[in-house]
C-alpha atoms as a PDB file:
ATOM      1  CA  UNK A   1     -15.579  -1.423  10.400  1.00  0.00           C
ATOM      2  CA  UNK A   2     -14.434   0.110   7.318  1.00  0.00           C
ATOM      3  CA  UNK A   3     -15.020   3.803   8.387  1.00  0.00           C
ATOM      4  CA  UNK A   4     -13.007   2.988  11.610  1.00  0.00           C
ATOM      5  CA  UNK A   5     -10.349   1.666   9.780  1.00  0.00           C
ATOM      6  CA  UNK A   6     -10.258   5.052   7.153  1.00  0.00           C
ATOM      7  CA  UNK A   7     -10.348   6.891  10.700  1.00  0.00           C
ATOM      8  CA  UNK A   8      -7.353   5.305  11.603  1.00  0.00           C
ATOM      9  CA  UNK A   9      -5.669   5.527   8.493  1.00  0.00           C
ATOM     10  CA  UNK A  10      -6.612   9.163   8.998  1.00  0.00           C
ATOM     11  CA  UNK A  11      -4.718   9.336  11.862  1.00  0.00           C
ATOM     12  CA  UNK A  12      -1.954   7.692  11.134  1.00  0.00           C
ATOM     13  CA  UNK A  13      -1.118   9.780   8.481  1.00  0.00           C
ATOM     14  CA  UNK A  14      -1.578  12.971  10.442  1.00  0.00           C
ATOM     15  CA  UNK A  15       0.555  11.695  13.409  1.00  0.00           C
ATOM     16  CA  UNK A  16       3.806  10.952  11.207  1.00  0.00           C
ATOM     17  CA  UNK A  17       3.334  15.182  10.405  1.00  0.00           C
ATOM     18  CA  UNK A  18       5.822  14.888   8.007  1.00  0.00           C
ATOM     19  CA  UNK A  19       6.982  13.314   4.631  1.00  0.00           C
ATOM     20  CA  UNK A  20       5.924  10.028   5.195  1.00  0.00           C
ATOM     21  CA  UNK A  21       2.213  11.407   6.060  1.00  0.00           C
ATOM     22  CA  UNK A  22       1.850  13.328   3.129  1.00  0.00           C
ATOM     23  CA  UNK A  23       3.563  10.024   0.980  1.00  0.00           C
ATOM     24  CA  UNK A  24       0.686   7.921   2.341  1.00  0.00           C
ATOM     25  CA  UNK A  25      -1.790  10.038   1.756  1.00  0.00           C
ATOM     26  CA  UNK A  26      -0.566  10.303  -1.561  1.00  0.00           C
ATOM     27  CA  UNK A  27      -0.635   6.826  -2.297  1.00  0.00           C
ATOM     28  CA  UNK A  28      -3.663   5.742  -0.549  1.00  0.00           C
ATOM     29  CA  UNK A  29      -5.473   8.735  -2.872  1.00  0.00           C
ATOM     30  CA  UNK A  30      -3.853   7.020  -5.940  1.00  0.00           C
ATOM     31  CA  UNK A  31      -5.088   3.487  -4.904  1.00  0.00           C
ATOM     32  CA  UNK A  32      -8.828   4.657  -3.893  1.00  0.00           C
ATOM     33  CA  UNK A  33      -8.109   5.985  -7.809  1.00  0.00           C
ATOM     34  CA  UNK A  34      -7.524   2.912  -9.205  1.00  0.00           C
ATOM     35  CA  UNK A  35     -10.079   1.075  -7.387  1.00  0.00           C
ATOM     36  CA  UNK A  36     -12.813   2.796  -6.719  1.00  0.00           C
ATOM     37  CA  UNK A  37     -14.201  -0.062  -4.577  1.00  0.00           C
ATOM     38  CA  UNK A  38     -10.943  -0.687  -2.503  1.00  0.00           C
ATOM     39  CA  UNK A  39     -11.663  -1.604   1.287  1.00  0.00           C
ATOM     40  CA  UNK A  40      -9.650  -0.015   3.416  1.00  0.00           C
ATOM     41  CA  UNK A  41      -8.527  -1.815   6.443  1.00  0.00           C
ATOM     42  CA  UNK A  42      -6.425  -1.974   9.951  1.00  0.00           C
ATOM     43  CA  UNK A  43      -4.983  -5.486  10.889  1.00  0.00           C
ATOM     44  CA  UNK A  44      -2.307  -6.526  12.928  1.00  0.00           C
ATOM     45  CA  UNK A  45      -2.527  -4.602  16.202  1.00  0.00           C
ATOM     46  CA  UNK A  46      -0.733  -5.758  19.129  1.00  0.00           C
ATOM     47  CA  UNK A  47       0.482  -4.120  22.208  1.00  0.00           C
ATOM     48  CA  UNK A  48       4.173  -3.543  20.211  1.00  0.00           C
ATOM     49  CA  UNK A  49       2.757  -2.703  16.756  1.00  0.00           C
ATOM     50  CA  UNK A  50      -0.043   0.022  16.649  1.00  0.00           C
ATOM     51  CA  UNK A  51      -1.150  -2.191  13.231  1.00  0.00           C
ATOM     52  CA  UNK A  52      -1.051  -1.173   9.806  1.00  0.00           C
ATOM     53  CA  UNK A  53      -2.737   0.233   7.120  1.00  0.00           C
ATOM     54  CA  UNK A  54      -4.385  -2.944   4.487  1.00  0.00           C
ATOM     55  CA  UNK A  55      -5.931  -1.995   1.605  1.00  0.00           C
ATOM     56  CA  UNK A  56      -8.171  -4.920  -0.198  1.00  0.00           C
ATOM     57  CA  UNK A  57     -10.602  -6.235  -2.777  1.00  0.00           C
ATOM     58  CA  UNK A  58     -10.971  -9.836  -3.316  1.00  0.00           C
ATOM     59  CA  UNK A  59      -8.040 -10.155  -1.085  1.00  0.00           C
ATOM     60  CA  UNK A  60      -5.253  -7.999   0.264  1.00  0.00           C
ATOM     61  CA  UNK A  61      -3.985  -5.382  -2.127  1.00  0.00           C
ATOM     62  CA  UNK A  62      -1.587  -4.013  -0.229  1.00  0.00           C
ATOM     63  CA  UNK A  63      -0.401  -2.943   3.009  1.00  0.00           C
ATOM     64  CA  UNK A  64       1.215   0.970   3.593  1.00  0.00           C
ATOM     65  CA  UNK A  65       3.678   0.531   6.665  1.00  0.00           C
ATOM     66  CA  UNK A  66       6.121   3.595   7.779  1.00  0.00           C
ATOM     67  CA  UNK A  67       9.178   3.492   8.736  1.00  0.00           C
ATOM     68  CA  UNK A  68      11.652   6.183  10.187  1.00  0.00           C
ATOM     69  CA  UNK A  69      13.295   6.389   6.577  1.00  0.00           C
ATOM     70  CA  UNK A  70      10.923   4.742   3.950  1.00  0.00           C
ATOM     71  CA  UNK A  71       7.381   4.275   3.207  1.00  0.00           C
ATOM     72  CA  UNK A  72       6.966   0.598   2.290  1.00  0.00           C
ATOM     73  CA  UNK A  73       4.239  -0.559   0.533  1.00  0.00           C
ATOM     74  CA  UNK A  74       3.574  -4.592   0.606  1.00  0.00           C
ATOM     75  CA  UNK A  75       2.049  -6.338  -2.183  1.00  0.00           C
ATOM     76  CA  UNK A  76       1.076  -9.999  -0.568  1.00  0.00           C
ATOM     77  CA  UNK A  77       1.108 -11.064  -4.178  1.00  0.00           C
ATOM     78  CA  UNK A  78       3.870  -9.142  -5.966  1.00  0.00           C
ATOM     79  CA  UNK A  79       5.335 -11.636  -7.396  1.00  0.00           C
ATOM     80  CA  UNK A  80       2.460 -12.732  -9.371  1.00  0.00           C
ATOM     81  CA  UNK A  81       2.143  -9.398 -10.996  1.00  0.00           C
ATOM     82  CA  UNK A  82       3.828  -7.828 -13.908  1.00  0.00           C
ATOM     83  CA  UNK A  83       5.764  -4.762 -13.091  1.00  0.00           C
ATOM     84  CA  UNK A  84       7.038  -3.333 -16.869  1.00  0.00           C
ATOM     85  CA  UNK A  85       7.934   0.346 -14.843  1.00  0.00           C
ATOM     86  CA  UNK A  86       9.995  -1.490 -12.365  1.00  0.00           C
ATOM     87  CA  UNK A  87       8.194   0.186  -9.292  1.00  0.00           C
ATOM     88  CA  UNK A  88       8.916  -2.819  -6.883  1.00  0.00           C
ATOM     89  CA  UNK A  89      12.259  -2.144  -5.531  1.00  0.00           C
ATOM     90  CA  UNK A  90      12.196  -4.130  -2.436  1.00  0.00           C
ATOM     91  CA  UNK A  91      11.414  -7.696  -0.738  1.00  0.00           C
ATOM     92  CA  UNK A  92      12.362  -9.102  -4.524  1.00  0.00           C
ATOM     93  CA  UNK A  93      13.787 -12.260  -3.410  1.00  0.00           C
ATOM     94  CA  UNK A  94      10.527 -13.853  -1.960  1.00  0.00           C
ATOM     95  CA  UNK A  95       8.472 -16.274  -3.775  1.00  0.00           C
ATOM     96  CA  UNK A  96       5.143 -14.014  -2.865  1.00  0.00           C
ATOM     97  CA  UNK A  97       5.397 -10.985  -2.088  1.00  0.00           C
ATOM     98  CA  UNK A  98       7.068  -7.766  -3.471  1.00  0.00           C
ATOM     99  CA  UNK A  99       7.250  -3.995  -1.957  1.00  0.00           C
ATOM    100  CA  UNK A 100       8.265  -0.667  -3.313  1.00  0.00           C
ATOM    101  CA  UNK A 101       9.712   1.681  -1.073  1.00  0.00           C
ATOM    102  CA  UNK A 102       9.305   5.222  -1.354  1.00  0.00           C
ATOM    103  CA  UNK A 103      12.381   7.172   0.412  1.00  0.00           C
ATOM    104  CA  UNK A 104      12.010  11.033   1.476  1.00  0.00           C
ATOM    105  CA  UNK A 105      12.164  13.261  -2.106  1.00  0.00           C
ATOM    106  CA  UNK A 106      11.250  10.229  -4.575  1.00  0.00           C
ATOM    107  CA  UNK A 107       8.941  10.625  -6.978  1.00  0.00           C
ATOM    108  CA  UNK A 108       6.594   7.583  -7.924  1.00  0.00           C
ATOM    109  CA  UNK A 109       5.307   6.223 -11.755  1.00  0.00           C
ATOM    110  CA  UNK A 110       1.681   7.284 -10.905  1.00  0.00           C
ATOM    111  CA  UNK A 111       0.454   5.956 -13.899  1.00  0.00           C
ATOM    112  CA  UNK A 112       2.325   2.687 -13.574  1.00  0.00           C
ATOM    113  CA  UNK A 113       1.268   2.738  -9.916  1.00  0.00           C
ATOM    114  CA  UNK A 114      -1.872   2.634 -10.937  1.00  0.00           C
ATOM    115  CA  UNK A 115      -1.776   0.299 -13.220  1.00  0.00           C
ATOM    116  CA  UNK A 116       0.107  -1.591 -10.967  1.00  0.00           C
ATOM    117  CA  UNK A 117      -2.912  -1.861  -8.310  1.00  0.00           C
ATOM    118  CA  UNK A 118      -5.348  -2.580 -11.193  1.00  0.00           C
ATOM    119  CA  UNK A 119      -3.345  -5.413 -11.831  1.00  0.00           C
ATOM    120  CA  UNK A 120      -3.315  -6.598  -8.265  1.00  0.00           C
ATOM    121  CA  UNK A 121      -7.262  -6.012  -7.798  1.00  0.00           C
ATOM    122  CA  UNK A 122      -7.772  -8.251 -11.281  1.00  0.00           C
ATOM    123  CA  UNK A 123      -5.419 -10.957  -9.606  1.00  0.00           C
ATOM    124  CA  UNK A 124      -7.446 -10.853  -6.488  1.00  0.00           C
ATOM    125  CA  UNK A 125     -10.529 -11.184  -8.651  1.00  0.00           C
ATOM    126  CA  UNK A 126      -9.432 -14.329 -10.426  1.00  0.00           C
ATOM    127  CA  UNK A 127      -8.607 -16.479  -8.129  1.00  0.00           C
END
């Protein structure tokens, strides 16, 4: 199940063929970084949605959707976390969840990235 869903991942990220492929790539490589044991996975598929990438441990890390303008990562429990680099830039009024948006050209924090999903995985892990 896992390897299918790292296939698919896989092929998501070649199909976009552009920025938001290589953005993808470059943050899934940063979260398999930060946790080593991360599972990938592909939920939500329905004949209008293709699904989306989910990365977990414990619990849902994260999910990596693209859009025509902006990579959007999800964090289901965003809110929860402390951010000190200020990396979450978008969904900030919920009371759960919190995303960061990566537009075509932006850089990202990797350190505070990663920090970021260790702080998510030890959340996960405590509840």
């Amino acid at each position: 199940m896992a390897d299918d869903a790292s296939q698919q991942i896989d092929a998501r990220i070649e199909g976009l063929g552009d920025w938001r492929g290589e953005t993808l790539s470059r943050l899934r490589a940063l979260i398999k970084q930060a946790d080593p044991d991360v599972v990938e996975e592909w939920k939500w598929r329905k004949a209008t949605n293709p699904g989306v990438p989910v990365w977990s441990h414990d619990g849902i890390i994260c999910t990596g959707e693209t859009y025509k303008s902006v990579v959007k990562l999800t964090f289901f429990k965003g809110a929860s976390l402390d951010d000190p680099s200020g990396l979450f830039n978008s969904s900030l009024e919920g009371n759960t969840r919190r995303a960061i948006d990566v537009h075509e050209g932006e850089e990202i924090d990797e350190q505070a990235f990663v920090a970021l999903i260790q702080a998510a995985v030890s959340l996960n892990e405590s509840r």
